[in-house]
Each structure stands twice: as structure tokens, then as C-alpha cells.
C-alpha atoms as a PDB file:
ATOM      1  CA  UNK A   1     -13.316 -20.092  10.385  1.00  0.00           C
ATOM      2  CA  UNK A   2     -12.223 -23.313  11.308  1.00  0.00           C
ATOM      3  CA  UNK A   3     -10.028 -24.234   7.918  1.00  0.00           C
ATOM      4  CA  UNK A   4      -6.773 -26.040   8.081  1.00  0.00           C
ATOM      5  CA  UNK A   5      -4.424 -24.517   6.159  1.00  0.00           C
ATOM      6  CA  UNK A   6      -2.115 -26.751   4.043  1.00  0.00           C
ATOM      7  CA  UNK A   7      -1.619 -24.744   0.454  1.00  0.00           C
ATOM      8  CA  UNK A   8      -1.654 -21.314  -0.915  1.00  0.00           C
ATOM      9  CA  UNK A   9      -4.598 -21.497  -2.460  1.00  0.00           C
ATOM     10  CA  UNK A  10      -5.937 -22.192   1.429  1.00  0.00           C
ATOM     11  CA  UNK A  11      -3.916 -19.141   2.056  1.00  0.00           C
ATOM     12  CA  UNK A  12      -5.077 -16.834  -0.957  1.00  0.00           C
ATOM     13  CA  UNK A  13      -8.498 -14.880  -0.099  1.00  0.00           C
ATOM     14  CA  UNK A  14      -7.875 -15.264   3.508  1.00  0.00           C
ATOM     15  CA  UNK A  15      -8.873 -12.551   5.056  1.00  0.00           C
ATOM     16  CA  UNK A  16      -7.485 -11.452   8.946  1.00  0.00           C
ATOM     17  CA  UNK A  17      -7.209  -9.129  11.578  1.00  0.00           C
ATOM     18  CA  UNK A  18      -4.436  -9.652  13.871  1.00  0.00           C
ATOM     19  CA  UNK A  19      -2.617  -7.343  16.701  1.00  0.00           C
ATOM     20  CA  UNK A  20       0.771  -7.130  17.373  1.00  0.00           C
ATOM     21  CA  UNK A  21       2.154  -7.696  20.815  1.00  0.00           C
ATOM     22  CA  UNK A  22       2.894  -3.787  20.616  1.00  0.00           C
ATOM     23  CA  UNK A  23      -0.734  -3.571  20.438  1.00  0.00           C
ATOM     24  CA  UNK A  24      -1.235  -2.257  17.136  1.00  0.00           C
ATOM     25  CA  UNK A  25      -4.539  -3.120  15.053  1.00  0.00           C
ATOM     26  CA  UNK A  26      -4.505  -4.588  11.291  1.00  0.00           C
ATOM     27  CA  UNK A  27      -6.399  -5.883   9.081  1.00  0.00           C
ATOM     28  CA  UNK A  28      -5.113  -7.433   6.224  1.00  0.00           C
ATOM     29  CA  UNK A  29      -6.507  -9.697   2.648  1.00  0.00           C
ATOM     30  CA  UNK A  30      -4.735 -11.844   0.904  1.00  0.00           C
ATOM     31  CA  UNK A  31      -6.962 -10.631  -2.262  1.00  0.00           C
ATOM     32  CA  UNK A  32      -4.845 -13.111  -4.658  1.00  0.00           C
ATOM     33  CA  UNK A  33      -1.575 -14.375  -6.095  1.00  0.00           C
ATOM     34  CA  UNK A  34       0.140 -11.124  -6.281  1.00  0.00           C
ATOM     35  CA  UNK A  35      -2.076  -8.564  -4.696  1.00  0.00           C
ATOM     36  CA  UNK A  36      -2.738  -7.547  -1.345  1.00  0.00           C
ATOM     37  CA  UNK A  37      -5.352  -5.012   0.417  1.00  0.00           C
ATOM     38  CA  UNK A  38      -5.515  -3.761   4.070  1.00  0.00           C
ATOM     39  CA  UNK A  39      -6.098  -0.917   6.702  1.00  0.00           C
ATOM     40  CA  UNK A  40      -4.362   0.137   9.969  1.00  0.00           C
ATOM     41  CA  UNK A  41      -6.767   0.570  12.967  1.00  0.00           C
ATOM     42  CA  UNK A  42      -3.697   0.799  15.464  1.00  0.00           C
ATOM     43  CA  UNK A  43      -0.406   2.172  16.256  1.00  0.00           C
ATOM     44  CA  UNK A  44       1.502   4.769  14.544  1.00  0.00           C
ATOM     45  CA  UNK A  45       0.091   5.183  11.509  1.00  0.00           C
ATOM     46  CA  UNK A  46      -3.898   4.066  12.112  1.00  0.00           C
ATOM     47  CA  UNK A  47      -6.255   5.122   9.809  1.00  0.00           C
ATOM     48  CA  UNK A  48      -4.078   4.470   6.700  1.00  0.00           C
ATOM     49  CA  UNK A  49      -6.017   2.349   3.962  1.00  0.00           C
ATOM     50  CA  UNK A  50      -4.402   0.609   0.719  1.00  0.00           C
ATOM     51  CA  UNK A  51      -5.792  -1.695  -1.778  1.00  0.00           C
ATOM     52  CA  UNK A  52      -4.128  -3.249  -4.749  1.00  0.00           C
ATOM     53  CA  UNK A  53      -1.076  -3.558  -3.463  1.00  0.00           C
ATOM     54  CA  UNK A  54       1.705  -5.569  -5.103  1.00  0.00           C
ATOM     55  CA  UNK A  55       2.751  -8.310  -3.103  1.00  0.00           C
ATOM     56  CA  UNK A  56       5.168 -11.476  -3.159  1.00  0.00           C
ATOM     57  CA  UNK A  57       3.133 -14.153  -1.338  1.00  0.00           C
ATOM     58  CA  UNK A  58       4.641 -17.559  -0.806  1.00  0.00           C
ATOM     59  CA  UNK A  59       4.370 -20.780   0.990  1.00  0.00           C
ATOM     60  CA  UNK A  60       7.197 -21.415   2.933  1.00  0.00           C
ATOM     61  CA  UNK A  61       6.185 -24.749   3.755  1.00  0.00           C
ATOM     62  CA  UNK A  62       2.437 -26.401   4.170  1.00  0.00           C
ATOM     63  CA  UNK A  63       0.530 -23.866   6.199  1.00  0.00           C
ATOM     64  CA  UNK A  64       3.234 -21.418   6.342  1.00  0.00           C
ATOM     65  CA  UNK A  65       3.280 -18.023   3.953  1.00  0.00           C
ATOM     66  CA  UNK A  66       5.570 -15.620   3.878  1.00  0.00           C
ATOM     67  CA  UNK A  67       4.611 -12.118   1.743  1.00  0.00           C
ATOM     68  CA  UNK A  68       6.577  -9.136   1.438  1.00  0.00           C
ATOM     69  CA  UNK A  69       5.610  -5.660  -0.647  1.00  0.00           C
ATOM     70  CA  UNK A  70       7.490  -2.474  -0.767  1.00  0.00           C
ATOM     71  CA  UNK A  71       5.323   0.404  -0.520  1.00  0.00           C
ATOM     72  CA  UNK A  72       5.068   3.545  -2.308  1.00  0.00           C
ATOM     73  CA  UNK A  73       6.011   5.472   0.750  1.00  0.00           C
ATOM     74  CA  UNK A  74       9.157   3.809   1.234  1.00  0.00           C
ATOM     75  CA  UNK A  75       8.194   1.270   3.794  1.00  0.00           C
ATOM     76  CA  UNK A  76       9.262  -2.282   3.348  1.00  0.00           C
ATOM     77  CA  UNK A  77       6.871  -5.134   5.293  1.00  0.00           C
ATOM     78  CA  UNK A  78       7.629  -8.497   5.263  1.00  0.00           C
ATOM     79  CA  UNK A  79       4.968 -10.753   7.143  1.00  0.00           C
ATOM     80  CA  UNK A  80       5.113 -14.638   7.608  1.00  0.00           C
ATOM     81  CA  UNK A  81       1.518 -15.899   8.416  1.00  0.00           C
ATOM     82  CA  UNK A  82       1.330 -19.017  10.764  1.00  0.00           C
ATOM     83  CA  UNK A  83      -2.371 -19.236  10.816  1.00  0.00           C
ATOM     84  CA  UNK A  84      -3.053 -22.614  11.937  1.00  0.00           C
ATOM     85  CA  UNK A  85      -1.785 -21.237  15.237  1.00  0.00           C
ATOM     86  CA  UNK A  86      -3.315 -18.098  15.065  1.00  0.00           C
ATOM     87  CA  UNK A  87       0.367 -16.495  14.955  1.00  0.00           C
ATOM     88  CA  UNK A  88       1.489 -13.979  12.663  1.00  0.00           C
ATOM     89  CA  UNK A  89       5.326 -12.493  13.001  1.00  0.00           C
ATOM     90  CA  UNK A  90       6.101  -9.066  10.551  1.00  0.00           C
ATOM     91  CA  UNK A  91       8.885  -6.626  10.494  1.00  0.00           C
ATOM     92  CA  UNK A  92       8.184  -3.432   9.229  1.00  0.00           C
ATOM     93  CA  UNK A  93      10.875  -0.844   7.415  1.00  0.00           C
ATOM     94  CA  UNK A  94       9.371   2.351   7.993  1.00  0.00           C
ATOM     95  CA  UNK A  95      11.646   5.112   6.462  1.00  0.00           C
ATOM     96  CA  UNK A  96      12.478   8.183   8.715  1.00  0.00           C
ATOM     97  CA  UNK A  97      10.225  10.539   6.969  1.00  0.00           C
ATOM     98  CA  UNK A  98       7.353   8.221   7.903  1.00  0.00           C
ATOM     99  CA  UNK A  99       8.708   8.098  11.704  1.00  0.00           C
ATOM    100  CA  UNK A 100       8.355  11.661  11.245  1.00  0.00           C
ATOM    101  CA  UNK A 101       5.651  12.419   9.921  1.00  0.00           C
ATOM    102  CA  UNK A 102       3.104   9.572   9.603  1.00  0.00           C
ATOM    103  CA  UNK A 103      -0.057  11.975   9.106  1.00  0.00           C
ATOM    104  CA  UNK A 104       0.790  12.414   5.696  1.00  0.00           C
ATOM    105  CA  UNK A 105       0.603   8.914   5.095  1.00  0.00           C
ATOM    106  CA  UNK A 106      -2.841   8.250   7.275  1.00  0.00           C
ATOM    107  CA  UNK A 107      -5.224   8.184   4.175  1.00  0.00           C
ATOM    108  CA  UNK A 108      -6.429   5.816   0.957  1.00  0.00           C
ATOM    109  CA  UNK A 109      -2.843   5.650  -0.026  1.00  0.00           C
ATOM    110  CA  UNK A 110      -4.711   4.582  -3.892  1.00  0.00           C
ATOM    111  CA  UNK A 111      -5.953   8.254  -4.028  1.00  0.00           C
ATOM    112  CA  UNK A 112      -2.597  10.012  -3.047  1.00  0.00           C
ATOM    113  CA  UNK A 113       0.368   7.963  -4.922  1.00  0.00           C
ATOM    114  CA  UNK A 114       1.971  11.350  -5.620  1.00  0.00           C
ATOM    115  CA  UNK A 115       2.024  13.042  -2.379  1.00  0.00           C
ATOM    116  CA  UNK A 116       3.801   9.201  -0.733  1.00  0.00           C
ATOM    117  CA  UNK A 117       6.387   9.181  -3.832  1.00  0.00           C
ATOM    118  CA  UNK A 118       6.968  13.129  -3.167  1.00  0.00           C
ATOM    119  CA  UNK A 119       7.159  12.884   0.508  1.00  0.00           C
ATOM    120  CA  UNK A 120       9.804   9.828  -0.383  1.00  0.00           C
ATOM    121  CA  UNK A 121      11.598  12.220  -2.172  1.00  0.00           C
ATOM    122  CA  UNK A 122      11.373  15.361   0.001  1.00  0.00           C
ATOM    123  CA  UNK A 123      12.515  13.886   3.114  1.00  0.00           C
ATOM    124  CA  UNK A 124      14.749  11.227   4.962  1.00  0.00           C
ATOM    125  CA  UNK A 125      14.649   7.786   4.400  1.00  0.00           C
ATOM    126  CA  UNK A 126      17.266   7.006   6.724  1.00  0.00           C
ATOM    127  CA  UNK A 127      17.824   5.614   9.394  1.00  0.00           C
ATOM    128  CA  UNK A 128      14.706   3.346   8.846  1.00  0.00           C
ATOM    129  CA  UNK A 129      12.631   2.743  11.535  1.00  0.00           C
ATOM    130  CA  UNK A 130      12.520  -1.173  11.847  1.00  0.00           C
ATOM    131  CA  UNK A 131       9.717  -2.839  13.905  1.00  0.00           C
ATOM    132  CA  UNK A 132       9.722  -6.389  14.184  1.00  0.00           C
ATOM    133  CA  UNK A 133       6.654  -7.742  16.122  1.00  0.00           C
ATOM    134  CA  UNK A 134       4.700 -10.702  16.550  1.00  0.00           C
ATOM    135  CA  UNK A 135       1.336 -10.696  16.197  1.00  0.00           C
ATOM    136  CA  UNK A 136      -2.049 -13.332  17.213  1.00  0.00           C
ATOM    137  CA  UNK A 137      -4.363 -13.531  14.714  1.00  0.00           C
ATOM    138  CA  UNK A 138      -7.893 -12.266  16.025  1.00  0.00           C
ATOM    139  CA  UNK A 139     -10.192 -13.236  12.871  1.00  0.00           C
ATOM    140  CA  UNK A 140      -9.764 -15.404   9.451  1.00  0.00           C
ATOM    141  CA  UNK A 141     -12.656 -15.359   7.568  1.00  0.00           C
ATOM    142  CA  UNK A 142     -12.793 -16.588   4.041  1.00  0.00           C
ATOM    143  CA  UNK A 143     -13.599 -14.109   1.582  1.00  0.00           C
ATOM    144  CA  UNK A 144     -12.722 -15.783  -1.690  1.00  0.00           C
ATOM    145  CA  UNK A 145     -10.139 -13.993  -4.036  1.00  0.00           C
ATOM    146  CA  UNK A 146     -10.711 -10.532  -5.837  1.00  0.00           C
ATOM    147  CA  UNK A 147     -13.775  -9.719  -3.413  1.00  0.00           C
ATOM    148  CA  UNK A 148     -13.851  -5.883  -3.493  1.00  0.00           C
ATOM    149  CA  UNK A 149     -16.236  -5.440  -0.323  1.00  0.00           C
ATOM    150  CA  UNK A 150     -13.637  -6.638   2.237  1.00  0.00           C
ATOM    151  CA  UNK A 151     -11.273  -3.591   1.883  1.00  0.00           C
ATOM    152  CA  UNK A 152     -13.851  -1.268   0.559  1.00  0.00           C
ATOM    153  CA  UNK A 153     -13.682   2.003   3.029  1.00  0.00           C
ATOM    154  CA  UNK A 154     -11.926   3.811   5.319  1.00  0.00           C
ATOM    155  CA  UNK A 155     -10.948   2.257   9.020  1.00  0.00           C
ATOM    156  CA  UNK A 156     -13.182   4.046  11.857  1.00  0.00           C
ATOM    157  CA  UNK A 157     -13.689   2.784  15.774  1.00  0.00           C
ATOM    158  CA  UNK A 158     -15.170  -0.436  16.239  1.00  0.00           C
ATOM    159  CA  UNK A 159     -14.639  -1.626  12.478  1.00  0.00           C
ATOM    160  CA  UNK A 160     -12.881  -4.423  13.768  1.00  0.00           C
ATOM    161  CA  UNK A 161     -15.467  -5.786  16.547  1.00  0.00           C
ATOM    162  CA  UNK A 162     -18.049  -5.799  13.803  1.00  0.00           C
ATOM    163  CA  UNK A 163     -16.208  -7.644  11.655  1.00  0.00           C
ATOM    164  CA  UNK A 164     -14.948 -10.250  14.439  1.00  0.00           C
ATOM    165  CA  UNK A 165     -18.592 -10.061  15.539  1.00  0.00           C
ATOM    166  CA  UNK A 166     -20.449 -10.947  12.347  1.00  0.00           C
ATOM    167  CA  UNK A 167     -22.044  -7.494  11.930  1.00  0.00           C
ATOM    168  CA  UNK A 168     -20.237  -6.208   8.415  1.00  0.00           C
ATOM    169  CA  UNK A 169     -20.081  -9.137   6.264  1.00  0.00           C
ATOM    170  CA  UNK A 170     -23.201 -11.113   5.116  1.00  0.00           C
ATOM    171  CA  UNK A 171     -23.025 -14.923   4.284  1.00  0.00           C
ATOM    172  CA  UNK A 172     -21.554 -14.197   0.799  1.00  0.00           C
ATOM    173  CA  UNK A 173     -19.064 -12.064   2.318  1.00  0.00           C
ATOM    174  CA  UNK A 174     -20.175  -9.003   0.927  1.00  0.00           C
ATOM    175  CA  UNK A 175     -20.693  -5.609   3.069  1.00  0.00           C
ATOM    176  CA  UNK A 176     -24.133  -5.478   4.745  1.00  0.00           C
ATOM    177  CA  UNK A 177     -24.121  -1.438   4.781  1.00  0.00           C
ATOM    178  CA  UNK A 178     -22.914  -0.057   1.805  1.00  0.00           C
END
């Protein structure tokens, strides 16, 4: 994708993969206004998978967004997207029962909103675990808003190099192998 951003609407149905200097894997769509979808293919909690989650995404300034969503584990992420340089800085709030025990959270959050809000209630929040990272963007690819295919199953090995290697989306940006 070789798009300038300059607006949100460049920004919204953007979809990325980026890796953190820490060298954790995600892959993240900006599926519209208020909504965001993504899954984890690195670092502590890989394998998790969420879509529909509420988001506040803003431009900061012309080809600069900021978004930030509190999940229903607990965790607080705040990402600002730089992606005319391929640069992507996010801190993430992970509360102390996540630190602890991120298995329970390595799922498709969508089908398991009780188990995160009773976990978030059975164990520690605090002290949070705070992560701050930057990240370099690996893939953009424009999906168009409110496409259901790009966040449409579970993270396994080598998702990403397909994706990066034009092997899971077709031209309309819809999944080849469904």
C-alpha cells in the first residue's frame, strides 16, 4: 500500500500488522469510526482474538491517529499510529490478573465476555502491568470499513507472512480460504 495518509477517513479501514521492538506480533483494523478488531500472534498473550471492539480513534494531527479502548479484561491500550513512517508507539495497561494468568484470556474474547469480566472480578488488578513499546509497521493494506473477512478467525503460525505475502486476501480484500 503506498497511500499517504492525511485524514481519518485515510486512517479508518486501514488495516496493519506491526511488531513491537519487544518483538511481539499484532495485527490490528481500524474497522470504522468507533470500532476496532484485531489478534495477537506474539508476546504474552498470543493467540488472543477480538472483534468489535469499542474504540476512541482520533487524528491528532494530518497523518497522525491516536485510539485508545478499555477492554473487558481490564486492560487499557492506547496506540498512536504514525503510518506514513511505518511507526506505531502503544502502551499497554495490563492488570495483574492478566500478568498472571494470560491463558485465560488467549481466546475469541467475543465468545467469552463473562469469563474476562469474572476473572476482572476474581483477581488483582493491581499493580498494572504497563508496557510501553514502539512498534514498525510491517503491512497496511486497505480493507475498506466494516469488512468482516479481515478479522474473521483465530491467529495460527504463519498467518501473518500470508497476509504480508498476498496469500489470504484476494483483490477485493476478502479471505481466499474460507
Amino acid at each position: 500500500m503506498t497511500k499517504e495518509f492525511k485524514t481519518l477517513d485515510d486512517f479508518l479501514g486501514t488495516h496493519f500488522i506491526y511488531t513491537y521492538d519487544n518483538g511481539w506480533e499484532y495485527e490490528w483494523y481500524a474497522k470504522n469510526d468507533h470500532t476496532v478488531d484485531y489478534r495477537i500472534h506474539g508476546g504474552m498473550v498470543a493467540g488472543r482474538w477480538v472483534k468489535d471492539q469499542e474504540a476512541n480513534i482520533v487524528m491528532l494531527t494530518p497523518g497522525i491517529y491516536k485510539v485508545a479502548w478499555t477492554e473487558p479484561t481490564g486492560t487499557d491500550v492506547a496506540l498512536d499510529f504514525l503510518p506514513n513512517e511505518n511507526k506505531l508507539n502503544g502502551t499497554i495497561f495490563f492488570p495483574k490478573w492478566v500478568q498472571d494468568h494470560p491463558e485465560i484470556t488467549v481466546t475469541f474474547q467475543n465468545e467469552h465476555i463473562d469469563l474476562m469480566e469474572q476473572s476482572r472480578e476474581k483477581y488483582a488488578t493491581y499493580p498494572k502491568l504497563v508496557v510501553p513499546e514502539f512498534a514498525h509497521i510491517t503491512y497496511m493494506g486497505d480493507a475498506g470499513q466494516n469488512n468482516e473477512d479481515v478479522i474473521s478467525e483465530a491467529p495460527y503460525s504463519g498467518l501473518p507472512d500470508e497476509i504480508r505475502d498476498g496469500k489470504y486476501f484476494d483483490e477485493n480484500y476478502h479471505r481466499v480460504n474460507k
